[in-house]
PDB file of N, CA and C in Angstrom:
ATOM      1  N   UNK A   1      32.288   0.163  17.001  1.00  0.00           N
ATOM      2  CA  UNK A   1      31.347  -0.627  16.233  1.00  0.00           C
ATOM      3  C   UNK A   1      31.483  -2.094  16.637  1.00  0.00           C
ATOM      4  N   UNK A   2      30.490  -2.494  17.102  1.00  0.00           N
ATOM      5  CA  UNK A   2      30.697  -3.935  17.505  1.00  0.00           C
ATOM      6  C   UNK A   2      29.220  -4.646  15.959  1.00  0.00           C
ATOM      7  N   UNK A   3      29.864  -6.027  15.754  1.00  0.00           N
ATOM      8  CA  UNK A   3      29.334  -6.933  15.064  1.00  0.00           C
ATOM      9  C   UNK A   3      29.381  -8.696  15.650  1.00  0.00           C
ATOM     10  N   UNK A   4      28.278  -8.997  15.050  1.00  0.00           N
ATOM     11  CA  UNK A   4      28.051 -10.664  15.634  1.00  0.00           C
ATOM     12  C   UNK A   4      27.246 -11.388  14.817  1.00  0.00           C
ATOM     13  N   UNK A   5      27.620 -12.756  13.943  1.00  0.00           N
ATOM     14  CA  UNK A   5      26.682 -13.362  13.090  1.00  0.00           C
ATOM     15  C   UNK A   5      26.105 -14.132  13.960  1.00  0.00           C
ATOM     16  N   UNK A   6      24.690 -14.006  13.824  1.00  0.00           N
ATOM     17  CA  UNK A   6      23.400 -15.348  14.307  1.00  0.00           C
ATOM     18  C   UNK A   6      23.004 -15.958  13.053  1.00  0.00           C
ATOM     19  N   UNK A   7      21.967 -17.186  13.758  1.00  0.00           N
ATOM     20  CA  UNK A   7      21.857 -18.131  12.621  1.00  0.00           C
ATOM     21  C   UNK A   7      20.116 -17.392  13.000  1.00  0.00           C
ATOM     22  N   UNK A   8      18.881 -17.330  12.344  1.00  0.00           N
ATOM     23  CA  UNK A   8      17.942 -17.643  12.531  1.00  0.00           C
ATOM     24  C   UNK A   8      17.032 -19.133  12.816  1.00  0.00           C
ATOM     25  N   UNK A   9      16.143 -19.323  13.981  1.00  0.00           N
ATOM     26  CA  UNK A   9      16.137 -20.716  13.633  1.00  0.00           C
ATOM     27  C   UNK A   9      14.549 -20.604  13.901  1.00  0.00           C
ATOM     28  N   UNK A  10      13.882 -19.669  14.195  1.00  0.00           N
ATOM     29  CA  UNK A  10      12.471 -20.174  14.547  1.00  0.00           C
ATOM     30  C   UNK A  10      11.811 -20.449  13.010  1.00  0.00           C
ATOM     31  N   UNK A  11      10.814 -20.804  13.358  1.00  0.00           N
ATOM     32  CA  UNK A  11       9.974 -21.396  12.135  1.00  0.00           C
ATOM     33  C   UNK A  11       9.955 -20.558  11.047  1.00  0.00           C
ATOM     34  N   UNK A  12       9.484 -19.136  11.088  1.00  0.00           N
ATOM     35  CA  UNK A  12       8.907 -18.595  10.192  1.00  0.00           C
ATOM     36  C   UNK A  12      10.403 -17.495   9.919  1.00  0.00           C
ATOM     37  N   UNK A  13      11.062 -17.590  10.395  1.00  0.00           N
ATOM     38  CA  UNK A  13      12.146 -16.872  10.073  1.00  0.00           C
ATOM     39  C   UNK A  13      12.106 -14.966  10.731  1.00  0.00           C
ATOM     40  N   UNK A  14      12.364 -14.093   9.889  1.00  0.00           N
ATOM     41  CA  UNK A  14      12.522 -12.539  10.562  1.00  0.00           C
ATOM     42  C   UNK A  14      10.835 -12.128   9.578  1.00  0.00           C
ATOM     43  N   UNK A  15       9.972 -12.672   9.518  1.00  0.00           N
ATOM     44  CA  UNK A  15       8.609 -12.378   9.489  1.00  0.00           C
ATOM     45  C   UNK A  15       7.750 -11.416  10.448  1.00  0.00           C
ATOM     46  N   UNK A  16       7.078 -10.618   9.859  1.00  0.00           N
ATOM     47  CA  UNK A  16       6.084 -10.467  10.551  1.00  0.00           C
ATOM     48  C   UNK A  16       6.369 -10.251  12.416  1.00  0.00           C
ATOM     49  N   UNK A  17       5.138 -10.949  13.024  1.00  0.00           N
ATOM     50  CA  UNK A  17       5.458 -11.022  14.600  1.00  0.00           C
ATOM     51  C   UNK A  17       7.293 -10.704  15.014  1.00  0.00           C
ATOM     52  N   UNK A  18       7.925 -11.870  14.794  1.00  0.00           N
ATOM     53  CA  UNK A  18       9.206 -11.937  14.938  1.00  0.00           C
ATOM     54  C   UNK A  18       9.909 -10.737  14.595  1.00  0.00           C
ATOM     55  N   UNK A  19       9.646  -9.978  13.417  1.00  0.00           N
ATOM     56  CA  UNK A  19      10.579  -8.929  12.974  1.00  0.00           C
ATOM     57  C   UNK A  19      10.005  -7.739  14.012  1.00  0.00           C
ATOM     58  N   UNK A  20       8.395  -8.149  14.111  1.00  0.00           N
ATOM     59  CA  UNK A  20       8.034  -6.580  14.997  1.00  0.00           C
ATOM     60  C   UNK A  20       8.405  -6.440  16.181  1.00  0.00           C
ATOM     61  N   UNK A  21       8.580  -7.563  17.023  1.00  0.00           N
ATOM     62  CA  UNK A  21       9.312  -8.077  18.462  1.00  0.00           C
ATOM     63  C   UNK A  21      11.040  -7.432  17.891  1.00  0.00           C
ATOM     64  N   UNK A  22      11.643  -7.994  17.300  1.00  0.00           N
ATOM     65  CA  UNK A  22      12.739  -7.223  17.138  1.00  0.00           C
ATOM     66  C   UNK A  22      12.920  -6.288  16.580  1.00  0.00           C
ATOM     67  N   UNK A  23      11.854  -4.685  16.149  1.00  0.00           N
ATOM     68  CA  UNK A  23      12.628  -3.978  15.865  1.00  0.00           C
ATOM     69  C   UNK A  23      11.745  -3.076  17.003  1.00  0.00           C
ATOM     70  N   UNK A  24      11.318  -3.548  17.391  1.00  0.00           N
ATOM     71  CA  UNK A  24      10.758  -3.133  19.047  1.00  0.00           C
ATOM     72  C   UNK A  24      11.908  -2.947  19.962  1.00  0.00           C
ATOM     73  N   UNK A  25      12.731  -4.048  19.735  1.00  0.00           N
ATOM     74  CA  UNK A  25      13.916  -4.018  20.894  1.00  0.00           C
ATOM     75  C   UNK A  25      14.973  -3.602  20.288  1.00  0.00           C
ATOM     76  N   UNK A  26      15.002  -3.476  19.042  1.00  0.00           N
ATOM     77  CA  UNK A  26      15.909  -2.452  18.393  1.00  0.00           C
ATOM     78  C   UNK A  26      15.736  -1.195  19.117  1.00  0.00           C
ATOM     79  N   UNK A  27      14.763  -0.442  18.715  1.00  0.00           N
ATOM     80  CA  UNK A  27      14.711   0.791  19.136  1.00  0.00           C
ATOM     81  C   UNK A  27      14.262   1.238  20.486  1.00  0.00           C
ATOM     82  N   UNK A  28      14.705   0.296  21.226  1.00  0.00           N
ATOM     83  CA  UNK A  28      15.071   0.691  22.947  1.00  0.00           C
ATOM     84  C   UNK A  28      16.259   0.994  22.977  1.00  0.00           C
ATOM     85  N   UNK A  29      17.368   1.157  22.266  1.00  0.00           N
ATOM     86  CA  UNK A  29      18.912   1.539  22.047  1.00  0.00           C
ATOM     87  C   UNK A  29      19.189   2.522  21.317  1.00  0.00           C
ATOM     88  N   UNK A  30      19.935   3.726  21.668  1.00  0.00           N
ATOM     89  CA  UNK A  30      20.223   4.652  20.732  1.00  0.00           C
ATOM     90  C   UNK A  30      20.867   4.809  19.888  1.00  0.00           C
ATOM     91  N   UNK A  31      22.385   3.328  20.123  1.00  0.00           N
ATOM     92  CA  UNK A  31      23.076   3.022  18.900  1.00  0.00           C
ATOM     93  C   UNK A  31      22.269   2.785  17.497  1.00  0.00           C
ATOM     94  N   UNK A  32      23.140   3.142  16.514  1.00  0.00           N
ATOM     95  CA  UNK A  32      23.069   2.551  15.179  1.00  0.00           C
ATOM     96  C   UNK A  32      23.101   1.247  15.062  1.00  0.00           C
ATOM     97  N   UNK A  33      21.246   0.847  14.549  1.00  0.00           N
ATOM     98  CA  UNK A  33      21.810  -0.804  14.705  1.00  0.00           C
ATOM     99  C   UNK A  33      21.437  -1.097  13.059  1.00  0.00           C
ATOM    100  N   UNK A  34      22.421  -2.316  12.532  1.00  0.00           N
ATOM    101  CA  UNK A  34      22.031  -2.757  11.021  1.00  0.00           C
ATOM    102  C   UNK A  34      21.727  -4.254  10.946  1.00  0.00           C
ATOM    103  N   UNK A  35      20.936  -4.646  10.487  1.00  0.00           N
ATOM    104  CA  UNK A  35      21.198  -6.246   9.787  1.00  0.00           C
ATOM    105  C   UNK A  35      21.591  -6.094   8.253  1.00  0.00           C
ATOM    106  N   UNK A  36      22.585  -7.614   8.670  1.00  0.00           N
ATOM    107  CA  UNK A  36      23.130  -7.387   6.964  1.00  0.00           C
ATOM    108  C   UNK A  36      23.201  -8.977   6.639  1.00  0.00           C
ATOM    109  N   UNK A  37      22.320  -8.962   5.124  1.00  0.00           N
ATOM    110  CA  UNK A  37      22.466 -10.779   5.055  1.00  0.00           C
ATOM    111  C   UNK A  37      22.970 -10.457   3.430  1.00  0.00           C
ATOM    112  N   UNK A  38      24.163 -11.301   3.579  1.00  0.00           N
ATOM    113  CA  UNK A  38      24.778 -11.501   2.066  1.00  0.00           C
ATOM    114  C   UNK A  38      25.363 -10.199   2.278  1.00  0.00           C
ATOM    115  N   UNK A  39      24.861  -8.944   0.791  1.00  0.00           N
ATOM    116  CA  UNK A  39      25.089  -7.955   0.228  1.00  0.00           C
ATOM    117  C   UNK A  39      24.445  -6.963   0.389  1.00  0.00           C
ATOM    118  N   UNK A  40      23.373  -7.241   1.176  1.00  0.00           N
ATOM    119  CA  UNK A  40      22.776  -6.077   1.876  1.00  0.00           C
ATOM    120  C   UNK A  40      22.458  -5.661   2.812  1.00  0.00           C
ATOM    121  N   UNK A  41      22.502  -4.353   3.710  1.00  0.00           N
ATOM    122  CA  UNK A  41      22.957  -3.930   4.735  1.00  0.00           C
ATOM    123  C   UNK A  41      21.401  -2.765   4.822  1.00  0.00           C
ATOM    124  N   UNK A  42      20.472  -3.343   6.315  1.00  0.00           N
ATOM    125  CA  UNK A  42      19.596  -2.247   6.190  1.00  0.00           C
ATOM    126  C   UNK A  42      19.538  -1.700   7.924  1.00  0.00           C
ATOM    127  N   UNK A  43      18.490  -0.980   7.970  1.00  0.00           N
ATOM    128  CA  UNK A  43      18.044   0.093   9.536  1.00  0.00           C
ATOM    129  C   UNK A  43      17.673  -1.488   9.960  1.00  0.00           C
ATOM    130  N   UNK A  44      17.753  -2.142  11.155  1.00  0.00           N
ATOM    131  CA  UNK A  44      17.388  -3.091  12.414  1.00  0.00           C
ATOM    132  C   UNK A  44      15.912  -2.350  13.220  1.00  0.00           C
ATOM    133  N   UNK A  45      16.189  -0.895  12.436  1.00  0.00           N
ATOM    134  CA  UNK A  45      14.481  -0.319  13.101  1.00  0.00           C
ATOM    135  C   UNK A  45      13.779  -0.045  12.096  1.00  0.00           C
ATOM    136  N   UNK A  46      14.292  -0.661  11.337  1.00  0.00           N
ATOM    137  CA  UNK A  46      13.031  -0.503  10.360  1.00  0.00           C
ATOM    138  C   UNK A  46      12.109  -1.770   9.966  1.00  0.00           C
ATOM    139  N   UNK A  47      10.486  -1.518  10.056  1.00  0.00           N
ATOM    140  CA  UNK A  47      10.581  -2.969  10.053  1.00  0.00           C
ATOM    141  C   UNK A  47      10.112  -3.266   8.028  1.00  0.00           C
ATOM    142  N   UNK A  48      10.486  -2.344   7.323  1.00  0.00           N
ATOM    143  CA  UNK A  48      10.367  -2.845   5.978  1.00  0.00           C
ATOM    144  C   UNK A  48      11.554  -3.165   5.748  1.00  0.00           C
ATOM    145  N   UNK A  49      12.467  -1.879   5.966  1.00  0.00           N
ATOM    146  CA  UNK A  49      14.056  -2.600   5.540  1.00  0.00           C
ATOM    147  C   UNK A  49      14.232  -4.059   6.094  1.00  0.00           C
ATOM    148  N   UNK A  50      13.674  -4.401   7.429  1.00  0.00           N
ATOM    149  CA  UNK A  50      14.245  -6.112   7.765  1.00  0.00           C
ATOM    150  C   UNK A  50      13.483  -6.997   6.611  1.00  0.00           C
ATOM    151  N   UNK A  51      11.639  -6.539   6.449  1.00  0.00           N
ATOM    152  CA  UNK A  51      11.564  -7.236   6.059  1.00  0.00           C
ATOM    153  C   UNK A  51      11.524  -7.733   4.401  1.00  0.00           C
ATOM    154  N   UNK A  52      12.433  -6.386   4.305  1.00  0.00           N
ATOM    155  CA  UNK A  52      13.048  -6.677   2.509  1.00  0.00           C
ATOM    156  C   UNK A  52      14.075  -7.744   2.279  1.00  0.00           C
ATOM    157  N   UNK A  53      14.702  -8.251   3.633  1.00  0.00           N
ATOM    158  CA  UNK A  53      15.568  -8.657   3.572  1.00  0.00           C
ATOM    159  C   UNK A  53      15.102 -10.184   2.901  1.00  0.00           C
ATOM    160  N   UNK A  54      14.088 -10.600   3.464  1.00  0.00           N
ATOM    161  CA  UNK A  54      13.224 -11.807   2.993  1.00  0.00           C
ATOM    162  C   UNK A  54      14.149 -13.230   4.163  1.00  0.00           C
ATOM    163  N   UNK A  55      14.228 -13.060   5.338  1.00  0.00           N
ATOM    164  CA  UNK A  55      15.097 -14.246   5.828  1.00  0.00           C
ATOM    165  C   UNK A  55      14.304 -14.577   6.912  1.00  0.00           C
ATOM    166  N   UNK A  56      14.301 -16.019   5.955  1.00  0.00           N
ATOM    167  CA  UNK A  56      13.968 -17.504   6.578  1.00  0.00           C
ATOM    168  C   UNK A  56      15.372 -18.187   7.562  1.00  0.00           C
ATOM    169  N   UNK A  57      13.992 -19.399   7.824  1.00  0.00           N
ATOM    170  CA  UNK A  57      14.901 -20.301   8.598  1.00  0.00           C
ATOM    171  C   UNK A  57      16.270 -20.862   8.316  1.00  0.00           C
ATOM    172  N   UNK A  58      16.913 -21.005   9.377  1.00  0.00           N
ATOM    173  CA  UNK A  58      18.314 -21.139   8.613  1.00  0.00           C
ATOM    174  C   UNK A  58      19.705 -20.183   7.862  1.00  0.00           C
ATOM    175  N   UNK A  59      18.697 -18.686   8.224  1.00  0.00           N
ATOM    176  CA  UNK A  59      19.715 -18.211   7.501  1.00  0.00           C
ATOM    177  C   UNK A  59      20.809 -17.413   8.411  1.00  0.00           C
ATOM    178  N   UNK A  60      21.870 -16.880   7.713  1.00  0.00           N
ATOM    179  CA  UNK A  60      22.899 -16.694   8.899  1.00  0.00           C
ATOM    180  C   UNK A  60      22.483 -14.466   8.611  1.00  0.00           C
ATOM    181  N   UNK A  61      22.603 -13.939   9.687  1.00  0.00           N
ATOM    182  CA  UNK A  61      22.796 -12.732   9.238  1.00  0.00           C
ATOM    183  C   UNK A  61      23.352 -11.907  10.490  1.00  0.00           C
ATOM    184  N   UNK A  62      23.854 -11.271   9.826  1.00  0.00           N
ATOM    185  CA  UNK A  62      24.784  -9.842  11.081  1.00  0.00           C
ATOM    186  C   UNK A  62      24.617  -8.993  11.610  1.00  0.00           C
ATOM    187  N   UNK A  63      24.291  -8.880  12.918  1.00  0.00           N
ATOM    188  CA  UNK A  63      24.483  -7.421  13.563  1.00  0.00           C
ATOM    189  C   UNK A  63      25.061  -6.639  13.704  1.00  0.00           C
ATOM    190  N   UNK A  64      24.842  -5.177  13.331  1.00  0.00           N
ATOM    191  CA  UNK A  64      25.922  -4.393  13.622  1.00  0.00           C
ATOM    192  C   UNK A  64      25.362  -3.248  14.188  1.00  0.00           C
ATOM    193  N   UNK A  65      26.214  -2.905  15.241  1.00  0.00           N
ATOM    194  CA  UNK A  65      25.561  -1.324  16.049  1.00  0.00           C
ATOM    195  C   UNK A  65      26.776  -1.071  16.365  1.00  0.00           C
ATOM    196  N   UNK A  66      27.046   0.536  16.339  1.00  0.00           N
ATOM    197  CA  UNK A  66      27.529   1.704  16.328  1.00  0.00           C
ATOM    198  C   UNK A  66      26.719   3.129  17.076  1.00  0.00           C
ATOM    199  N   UNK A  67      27.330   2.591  18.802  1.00  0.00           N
ATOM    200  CA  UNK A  67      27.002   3.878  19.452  1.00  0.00           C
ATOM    201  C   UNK A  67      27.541   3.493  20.325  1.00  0.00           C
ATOM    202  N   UNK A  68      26.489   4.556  21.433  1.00  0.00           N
ATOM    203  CA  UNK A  68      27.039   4.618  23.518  1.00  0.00           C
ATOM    204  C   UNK A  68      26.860   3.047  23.920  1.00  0.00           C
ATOM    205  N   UNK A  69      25.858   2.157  23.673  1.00  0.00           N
ATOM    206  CA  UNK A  69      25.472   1.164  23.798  1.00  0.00           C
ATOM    207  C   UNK A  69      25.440   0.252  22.928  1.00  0.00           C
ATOM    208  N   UNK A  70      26.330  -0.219  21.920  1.00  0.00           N
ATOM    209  CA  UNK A  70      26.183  -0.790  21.016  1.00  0.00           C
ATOM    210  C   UNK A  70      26.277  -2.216  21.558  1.00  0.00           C
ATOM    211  N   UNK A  71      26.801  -2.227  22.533  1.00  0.00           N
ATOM    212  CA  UNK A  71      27.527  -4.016  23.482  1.00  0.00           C
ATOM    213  C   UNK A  71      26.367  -4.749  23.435  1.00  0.00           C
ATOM    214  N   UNK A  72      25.525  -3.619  24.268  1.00  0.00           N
ATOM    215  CA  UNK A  72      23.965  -4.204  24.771  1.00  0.00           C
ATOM    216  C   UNK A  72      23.341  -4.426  23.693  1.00  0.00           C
ATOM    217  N   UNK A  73      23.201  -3.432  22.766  1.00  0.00           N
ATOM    218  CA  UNK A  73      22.009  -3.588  22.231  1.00  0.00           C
ATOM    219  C   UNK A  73      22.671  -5.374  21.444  1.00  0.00           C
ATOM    220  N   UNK A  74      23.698  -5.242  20.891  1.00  0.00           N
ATOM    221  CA  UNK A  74      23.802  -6.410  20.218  1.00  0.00           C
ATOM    222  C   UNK A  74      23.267  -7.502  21.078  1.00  0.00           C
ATOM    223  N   UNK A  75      23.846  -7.552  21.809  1.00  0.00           N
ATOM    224  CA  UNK A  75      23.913  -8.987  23.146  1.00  0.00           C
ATOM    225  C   UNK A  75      22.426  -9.034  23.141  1.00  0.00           C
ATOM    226  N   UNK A  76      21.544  -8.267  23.541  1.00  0.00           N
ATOM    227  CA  UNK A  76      20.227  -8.170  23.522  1.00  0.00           C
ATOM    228  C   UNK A  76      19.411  -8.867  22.137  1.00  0.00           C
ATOM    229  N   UNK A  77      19.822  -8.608  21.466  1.00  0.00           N
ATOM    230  CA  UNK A  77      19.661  -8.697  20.062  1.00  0.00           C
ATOM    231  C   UNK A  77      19.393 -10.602  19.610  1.00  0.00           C
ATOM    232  N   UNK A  78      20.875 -10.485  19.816  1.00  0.00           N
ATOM    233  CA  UNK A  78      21.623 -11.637  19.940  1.00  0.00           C
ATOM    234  C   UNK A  78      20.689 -12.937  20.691  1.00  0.00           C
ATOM    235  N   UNK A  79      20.013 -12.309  22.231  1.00  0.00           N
ATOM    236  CA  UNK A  79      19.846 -12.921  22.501  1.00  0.00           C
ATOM    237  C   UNK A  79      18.620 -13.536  22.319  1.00  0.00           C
ATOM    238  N   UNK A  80      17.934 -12.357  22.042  1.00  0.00           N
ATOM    239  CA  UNK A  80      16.055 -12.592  21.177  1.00  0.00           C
ATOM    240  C   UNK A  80      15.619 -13.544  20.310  1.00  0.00           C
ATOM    241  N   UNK A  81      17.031 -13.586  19.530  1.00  0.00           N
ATOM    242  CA  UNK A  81      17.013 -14.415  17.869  1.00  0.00           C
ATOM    243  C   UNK A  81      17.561 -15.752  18.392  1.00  0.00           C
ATOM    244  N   UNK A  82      18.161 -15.954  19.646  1.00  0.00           N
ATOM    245  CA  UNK A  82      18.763 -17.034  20.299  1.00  0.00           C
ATOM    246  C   UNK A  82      17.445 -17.610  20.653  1.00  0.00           C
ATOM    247  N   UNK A  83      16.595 -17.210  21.508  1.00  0.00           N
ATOM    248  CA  UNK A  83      14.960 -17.779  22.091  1.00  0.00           C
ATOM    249  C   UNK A  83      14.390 -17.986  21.437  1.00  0.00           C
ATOM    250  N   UNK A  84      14.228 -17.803  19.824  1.00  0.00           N
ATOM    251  CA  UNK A  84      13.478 -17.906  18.560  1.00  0.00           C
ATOM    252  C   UNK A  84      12.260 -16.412  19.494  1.00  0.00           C
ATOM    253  N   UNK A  85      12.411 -15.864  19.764  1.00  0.00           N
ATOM    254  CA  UNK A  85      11.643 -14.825  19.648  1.00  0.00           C
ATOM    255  C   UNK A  85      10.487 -15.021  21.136  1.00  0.00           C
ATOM    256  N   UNK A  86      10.648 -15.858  21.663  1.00  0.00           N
ATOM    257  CA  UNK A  86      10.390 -15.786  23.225  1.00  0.00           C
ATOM    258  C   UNK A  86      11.160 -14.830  24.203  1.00  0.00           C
ATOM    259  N   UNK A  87       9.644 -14.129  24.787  1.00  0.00           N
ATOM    260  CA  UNK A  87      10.026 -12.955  25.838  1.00  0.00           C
ATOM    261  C   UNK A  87       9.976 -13.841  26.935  1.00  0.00           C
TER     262      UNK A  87
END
């Protein structure tokens, strides 16, 4: 199980566009992937569970994947939310 906190920083936060771009690239990985902000912990492919999460700019939240590829998918992950959501 690998884990890694990011900060969010693009404008609109894990919204919409942004959340659908990432759970797009979520589910190019077969690991188990989660975001978890605070106290709650949901599916990274789901895009209601992310966007129950309600996170805006600024906020800090965690990746976690659990599989064959969990390295990548994080790093990948990692790095999406790093570009503010530029491919």
């Amino acid at each position: 199980m690998v884990t890694k906190e990011v900060v969010i920083n693009n404008q609109v936060g894990l919204h919409a566009r942004p959340a659908t771009f990432f759970i797009q690239k979520a589910n190019e990985f077969k690991s188990s992937i989660w975001v978890e902000k605070e106290d709650r912990r949901v599916n990274a492919k789901s895009l209601l569970g992310v966007l129950s999460l309600g996170i805006v700019k600024g906020t800090a939240i965690t990746l976690i994947a659990d599989g064959t590829d969990e390295e990548e998918a994080i790093s990948t992950l990692a790095e999406l939310i790093d570009s503010d959501f530029t491919e």
